[in-house]
N, C-alpha and C. Protein backbone atom coordinates (compact mmCIF):
# COMPACT_ATOMS: atom_id res chain seq x y z
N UNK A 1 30.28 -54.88 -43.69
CA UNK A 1 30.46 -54.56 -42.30
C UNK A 1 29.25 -53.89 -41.70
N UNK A 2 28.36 -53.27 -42.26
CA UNK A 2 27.33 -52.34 -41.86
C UNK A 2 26.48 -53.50 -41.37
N UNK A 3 26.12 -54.68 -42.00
CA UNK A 3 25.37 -55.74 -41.49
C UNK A 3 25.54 -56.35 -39.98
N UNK A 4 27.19 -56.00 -39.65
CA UNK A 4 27.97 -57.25 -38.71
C UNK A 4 27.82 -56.36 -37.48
N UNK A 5 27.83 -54.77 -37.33
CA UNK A 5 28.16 -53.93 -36.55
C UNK A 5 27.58 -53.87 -35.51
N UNK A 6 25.48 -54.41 -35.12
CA UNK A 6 24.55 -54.45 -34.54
C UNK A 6 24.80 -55.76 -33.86
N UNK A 7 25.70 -56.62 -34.30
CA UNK A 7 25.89 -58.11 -33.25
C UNK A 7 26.94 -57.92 -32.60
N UNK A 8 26.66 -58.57 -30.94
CA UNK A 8 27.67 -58.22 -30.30
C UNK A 8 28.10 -59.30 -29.60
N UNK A 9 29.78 -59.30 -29.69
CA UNK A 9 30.53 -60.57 -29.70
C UNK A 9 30.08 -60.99 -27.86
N UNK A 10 30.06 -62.57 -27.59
CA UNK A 10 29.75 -62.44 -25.94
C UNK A 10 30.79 -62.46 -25.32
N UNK A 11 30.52 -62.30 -23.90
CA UNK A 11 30.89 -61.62 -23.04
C UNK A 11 31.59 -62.85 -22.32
N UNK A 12 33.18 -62.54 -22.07
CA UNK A 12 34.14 -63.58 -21.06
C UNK A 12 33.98 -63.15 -19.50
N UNK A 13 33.44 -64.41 -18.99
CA UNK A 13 33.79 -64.26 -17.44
C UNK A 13 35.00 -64.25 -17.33
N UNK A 14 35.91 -63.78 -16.01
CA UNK A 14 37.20 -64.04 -15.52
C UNK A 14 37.08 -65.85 -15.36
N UNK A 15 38.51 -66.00 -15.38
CA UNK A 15 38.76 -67.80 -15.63
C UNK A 15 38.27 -67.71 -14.45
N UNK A 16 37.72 -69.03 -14.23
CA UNK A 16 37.34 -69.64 -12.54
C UNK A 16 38.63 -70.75 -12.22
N UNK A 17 38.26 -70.82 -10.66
CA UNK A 17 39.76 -71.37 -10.15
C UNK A 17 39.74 -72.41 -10.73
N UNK A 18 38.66 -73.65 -11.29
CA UNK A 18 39.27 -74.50 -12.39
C UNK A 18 39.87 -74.88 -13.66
N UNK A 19 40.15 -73.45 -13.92
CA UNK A 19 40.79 -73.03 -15.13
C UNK A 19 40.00 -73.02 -16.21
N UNK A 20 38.53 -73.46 -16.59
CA UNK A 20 37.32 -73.25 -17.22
C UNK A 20 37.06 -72.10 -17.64
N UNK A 21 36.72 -72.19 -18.62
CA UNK A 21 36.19 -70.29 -19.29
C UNK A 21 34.49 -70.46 -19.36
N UNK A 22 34.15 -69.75 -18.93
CA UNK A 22 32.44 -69.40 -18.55
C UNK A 22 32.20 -68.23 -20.28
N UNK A 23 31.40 -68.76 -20.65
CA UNK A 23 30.72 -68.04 -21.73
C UNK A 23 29.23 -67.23 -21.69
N UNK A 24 28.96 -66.41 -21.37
CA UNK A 24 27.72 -65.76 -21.12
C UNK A 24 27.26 -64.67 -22.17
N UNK A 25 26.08 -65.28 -22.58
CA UNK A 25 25.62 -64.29 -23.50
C UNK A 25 24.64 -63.36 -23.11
N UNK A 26 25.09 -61.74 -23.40
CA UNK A 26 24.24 -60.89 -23.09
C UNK A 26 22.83 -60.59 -23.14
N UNK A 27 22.14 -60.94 -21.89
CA UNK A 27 20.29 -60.39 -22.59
C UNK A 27 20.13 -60.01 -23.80
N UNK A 28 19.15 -60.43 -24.68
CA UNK A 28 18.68 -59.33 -25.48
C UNK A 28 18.04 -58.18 -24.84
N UNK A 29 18.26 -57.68 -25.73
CA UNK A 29 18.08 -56.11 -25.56
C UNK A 29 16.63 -55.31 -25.78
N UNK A 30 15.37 -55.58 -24.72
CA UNK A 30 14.21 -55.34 -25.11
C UNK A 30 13.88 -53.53 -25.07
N UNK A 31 12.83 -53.64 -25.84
CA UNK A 31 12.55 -52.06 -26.12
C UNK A 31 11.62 -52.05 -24.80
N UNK A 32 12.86 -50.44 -23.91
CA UNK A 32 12.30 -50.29 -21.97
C UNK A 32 10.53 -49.40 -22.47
N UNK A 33 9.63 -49.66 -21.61
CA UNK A 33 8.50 -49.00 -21.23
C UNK A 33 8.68 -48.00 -20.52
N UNK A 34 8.07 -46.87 -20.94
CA UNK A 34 8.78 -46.13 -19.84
C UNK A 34 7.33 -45.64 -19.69
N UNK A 35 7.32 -44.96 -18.27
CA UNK A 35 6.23 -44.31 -16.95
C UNK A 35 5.68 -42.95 -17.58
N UNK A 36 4.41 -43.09 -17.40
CA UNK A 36 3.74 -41.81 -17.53
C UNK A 36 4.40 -40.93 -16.90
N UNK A 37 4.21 -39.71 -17.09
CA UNK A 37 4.66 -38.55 -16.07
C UNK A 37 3.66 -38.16 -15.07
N UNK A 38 2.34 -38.57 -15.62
CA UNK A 38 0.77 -38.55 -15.06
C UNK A 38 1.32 -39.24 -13.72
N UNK A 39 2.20 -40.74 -13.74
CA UNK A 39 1.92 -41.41 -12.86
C UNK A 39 3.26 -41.48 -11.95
N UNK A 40 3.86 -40.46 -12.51
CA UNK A 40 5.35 -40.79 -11.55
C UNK A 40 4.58 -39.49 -10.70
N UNK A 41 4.13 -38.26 -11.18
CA UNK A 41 3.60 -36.98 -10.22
C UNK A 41 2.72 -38.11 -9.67
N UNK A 42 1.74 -38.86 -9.38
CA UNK A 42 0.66 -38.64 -8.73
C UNK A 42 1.73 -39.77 -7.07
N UNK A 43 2.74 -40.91 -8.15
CA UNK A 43 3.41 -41.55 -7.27
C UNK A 43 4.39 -40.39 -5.96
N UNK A 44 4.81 -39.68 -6.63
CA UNK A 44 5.86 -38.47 -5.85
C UNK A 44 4.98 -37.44 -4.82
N UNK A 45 3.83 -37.48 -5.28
CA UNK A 45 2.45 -36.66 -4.05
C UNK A 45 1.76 -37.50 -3.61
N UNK A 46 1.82 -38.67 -3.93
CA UNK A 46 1.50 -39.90 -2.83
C UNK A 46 2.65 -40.07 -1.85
N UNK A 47 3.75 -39.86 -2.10
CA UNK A 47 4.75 -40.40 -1.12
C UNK A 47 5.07 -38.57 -0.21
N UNK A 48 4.88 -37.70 -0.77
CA UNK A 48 4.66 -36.56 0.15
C UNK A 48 3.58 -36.21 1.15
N UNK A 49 2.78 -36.68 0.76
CA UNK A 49 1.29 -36.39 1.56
C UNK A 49 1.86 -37.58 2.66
N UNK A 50 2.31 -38.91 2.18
CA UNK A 50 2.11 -39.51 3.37
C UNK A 50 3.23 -39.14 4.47
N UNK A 51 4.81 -38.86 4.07
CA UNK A 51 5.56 -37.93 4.80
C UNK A 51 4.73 -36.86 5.43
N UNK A 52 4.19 -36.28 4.79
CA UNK A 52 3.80 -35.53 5.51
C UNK A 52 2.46 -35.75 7.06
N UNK A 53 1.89 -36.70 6.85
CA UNK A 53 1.05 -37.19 7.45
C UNK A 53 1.63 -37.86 8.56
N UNK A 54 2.43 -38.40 8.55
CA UNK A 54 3.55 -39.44 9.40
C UNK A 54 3.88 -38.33 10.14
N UNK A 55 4.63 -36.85 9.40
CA UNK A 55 5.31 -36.39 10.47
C UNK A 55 4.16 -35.43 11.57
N UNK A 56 3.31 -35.69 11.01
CA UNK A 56 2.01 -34.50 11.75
C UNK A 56 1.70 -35.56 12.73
N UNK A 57 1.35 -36.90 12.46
CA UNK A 57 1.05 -37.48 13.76
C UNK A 57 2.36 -37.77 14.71
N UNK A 58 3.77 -37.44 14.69
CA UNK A 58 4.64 -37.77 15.38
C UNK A 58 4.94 -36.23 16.26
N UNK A 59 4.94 -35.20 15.66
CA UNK A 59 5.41 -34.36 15.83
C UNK A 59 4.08 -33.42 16.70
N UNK A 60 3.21 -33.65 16.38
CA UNK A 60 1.45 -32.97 16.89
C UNK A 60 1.41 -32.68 18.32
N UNK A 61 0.96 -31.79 18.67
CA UNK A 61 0.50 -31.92 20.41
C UNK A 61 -0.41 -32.88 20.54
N UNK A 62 -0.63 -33.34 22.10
CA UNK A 62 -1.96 -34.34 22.20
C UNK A 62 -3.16 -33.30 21.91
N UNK A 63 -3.86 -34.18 21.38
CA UNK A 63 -5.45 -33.62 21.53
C UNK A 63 -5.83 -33.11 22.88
N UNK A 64 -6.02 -31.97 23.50
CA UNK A 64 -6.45 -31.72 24.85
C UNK A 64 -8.30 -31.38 24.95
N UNK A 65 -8.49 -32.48 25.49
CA UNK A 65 -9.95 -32.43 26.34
C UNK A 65 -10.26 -32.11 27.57
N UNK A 66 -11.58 -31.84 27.45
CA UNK A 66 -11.88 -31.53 28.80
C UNK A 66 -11.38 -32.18 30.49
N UNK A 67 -10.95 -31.22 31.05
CA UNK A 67 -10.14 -32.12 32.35
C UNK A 67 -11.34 -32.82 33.10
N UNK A 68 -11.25 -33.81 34.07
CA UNK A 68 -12.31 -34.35 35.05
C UNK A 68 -12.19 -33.50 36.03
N UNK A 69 -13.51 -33.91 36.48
CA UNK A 69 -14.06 -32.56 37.86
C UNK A 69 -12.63 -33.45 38.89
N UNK A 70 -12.44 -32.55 40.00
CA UNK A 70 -11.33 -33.04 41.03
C UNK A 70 -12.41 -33.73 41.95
N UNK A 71 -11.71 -35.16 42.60
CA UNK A 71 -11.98 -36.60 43.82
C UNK A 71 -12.35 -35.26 44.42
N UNK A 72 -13.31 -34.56 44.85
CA UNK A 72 -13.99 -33.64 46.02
C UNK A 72 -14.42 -34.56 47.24
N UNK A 73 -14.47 -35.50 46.65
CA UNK A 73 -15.63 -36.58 48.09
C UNK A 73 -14.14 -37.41 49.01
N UNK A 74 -13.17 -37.71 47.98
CA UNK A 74 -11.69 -37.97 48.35
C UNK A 74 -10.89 -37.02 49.04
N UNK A 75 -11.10 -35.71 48.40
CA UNK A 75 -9.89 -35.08 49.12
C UNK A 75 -10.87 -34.67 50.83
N UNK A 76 -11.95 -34.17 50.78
CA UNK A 76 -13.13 -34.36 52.31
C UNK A 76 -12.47 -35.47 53.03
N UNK A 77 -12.79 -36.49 52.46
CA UNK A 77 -12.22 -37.94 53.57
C UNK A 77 -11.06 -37.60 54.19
N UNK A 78 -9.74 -37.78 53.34
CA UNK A 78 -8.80 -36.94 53.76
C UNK A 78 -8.74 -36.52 54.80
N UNK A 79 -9.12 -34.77 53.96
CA UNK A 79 -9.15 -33.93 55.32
C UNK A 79 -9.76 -34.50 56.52
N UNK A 80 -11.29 -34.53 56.41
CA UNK A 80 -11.83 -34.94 57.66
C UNK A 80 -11.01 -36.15 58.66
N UNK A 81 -10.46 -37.22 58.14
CA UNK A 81 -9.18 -37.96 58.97
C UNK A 81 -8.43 -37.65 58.82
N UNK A 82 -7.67 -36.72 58.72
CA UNK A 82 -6.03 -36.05 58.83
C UNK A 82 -6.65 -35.36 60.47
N UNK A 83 -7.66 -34.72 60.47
CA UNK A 83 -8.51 -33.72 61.28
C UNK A 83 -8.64 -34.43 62.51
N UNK A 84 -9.03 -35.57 62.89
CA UNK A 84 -9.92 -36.53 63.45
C UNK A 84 -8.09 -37.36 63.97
N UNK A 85 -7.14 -37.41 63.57
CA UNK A 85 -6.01 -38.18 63.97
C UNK A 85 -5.08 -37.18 63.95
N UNK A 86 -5.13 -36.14 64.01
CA UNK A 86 -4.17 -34.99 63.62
C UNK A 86 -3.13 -35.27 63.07
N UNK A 87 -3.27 -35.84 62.04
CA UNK A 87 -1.94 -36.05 61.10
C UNK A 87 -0.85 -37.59 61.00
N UNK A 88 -1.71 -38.07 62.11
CA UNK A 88 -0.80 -39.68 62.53
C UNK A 88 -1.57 -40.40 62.18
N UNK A 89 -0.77 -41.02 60.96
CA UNK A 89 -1.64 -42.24 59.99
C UNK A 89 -1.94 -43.85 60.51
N UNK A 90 -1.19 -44.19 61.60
CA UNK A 90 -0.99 -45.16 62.36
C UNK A 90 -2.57 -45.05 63.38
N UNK A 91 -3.19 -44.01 63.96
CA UNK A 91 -4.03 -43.97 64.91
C UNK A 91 -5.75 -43.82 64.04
N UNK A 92 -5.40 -44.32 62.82
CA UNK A 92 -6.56 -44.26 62.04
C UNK A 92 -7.02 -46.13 61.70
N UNK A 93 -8.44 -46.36 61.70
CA UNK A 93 -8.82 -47.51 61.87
C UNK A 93 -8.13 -48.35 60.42
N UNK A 94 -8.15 -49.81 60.29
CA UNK A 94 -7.07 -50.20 59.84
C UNK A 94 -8.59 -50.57 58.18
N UNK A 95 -9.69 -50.32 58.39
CA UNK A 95 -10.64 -49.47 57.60
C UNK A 95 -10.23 -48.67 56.87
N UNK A 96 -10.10 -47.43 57.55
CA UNK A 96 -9.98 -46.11 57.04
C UNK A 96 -8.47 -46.10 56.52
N UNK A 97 -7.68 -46.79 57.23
CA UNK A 97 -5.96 -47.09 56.48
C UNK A 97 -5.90 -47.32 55.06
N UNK A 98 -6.70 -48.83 55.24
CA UNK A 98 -7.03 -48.84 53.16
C UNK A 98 -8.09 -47.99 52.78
N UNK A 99 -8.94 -47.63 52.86
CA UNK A 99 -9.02 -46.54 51.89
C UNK A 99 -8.31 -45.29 51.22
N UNK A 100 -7.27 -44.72 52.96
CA UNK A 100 -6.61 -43.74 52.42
C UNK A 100 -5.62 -44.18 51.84
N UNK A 101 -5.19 -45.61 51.65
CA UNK A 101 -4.15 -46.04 50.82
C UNK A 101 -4.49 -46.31 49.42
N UNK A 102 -5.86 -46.61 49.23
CA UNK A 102 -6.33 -46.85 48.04
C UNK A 102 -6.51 -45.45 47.06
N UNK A 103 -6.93 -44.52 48.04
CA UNK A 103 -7.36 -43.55 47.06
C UNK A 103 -5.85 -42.41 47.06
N UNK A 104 -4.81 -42.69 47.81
CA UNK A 104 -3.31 -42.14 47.93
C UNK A 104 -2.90 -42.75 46.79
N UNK A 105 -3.24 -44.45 46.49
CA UNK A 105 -2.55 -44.99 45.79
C UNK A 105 -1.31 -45.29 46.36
N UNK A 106 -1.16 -45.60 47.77
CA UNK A 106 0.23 -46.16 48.58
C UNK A 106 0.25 -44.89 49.42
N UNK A 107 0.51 -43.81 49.30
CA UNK A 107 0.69 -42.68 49.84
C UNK A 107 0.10 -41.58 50.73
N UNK A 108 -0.60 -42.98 51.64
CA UNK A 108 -1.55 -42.68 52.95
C UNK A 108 -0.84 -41.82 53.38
N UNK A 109 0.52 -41.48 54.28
CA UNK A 109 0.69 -41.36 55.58
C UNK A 109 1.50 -40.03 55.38
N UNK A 110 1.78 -40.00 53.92
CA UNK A 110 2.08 -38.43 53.48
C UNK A 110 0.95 -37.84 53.14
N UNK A 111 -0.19 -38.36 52.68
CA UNK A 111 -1.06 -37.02 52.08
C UNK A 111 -1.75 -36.62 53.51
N UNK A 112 -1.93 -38.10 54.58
CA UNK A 112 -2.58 -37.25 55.96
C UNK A 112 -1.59 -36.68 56.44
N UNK A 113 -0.88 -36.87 56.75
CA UNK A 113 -0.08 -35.46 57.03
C UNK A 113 0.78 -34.29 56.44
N UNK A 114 0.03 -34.43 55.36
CA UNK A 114 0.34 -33.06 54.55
C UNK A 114 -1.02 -32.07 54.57
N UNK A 115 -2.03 -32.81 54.77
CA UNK A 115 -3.40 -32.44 54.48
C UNK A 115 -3.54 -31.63 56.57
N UNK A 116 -3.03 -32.66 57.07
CA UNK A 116 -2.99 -32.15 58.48
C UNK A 116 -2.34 -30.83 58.23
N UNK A 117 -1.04 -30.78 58.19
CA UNK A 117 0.01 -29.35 57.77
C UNK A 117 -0.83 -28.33 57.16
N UNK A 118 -1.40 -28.69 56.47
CA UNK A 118 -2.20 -27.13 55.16
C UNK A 118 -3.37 -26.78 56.44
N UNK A 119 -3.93 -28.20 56.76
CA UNK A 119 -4.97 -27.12 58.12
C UNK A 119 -4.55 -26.57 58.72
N UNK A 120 -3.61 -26.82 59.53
CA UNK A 120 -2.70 -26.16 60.69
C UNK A 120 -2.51 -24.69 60.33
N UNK A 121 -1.42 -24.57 58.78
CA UNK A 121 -1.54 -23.57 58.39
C UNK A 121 -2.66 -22.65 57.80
N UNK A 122 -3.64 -23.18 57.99
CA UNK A 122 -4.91 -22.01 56.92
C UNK A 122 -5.17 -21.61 58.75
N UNK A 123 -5.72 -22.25 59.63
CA UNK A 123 -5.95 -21.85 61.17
C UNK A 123 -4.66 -20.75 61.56
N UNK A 124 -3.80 -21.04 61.63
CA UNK A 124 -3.10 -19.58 61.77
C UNK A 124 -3.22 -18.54 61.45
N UNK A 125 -3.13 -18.64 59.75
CA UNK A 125 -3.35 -17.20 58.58
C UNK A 125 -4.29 -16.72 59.08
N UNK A 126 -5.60 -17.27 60.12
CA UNK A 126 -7.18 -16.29 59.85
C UNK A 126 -6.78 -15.68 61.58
């Protein structure tokens, strides 16, 4: 019996619906390789560093650079035609309309007369 004990009888599928018995014999049984420990650590701090890297670029503030100088020559125009039409975007040449629409970006006829309003008010205050 000590000889017979290492073989192992095979393995029955459940009957199939044609009433057939399926016979399957188990893999042999190969001797497993197993993983450095060298290489499962270097695999487990490869996969942390990059977690960690992932979450630094998701989670990060933006990079903040230097701001641009402020449209000075834009917000002048402006003023100077808010000044020149006192605030009525309609009585400005149809010229000067697109530009202040271009550099409003649509929002001619509020910034001249908002820009009109802030003169009005700085002329009072003095």
């Amino acid at each position: 019996m000590g000889g017979l004990s290492s073989v192992k009888p095979p393995r029955l599928s459940p009957p199939q619906p044609g009433g057939n018995v399926v016979m399957k014999r188990a893999a042999p049984s190969t001797p497993k390789q197993s993983v450095s420990p060298v290489v499962v650590v270097l695999a487990v701090l490869a996969l942390v560093l990059f977690v960690a890297w992932r979450a630094w670029v998701a989670f990060a503030p933006p990079r903040m650079g230097k701001l641009p100088p402020p449209p000075t020559q834009d917000i002048q125009f402006i003023n100077q035609k808010a000044r020149e039409v006192q605030g009525d975007f309609s009585r400005l040449s149809p010229e000067d309309q697109m530009r202040v629409q271009q550099i409003t970006q649509g929002f001619g006829p509020a910034a001249i007369a908002s820009a009109w309003r802030k003169q009005q008010q700085g002329n009072t205050a003095q």
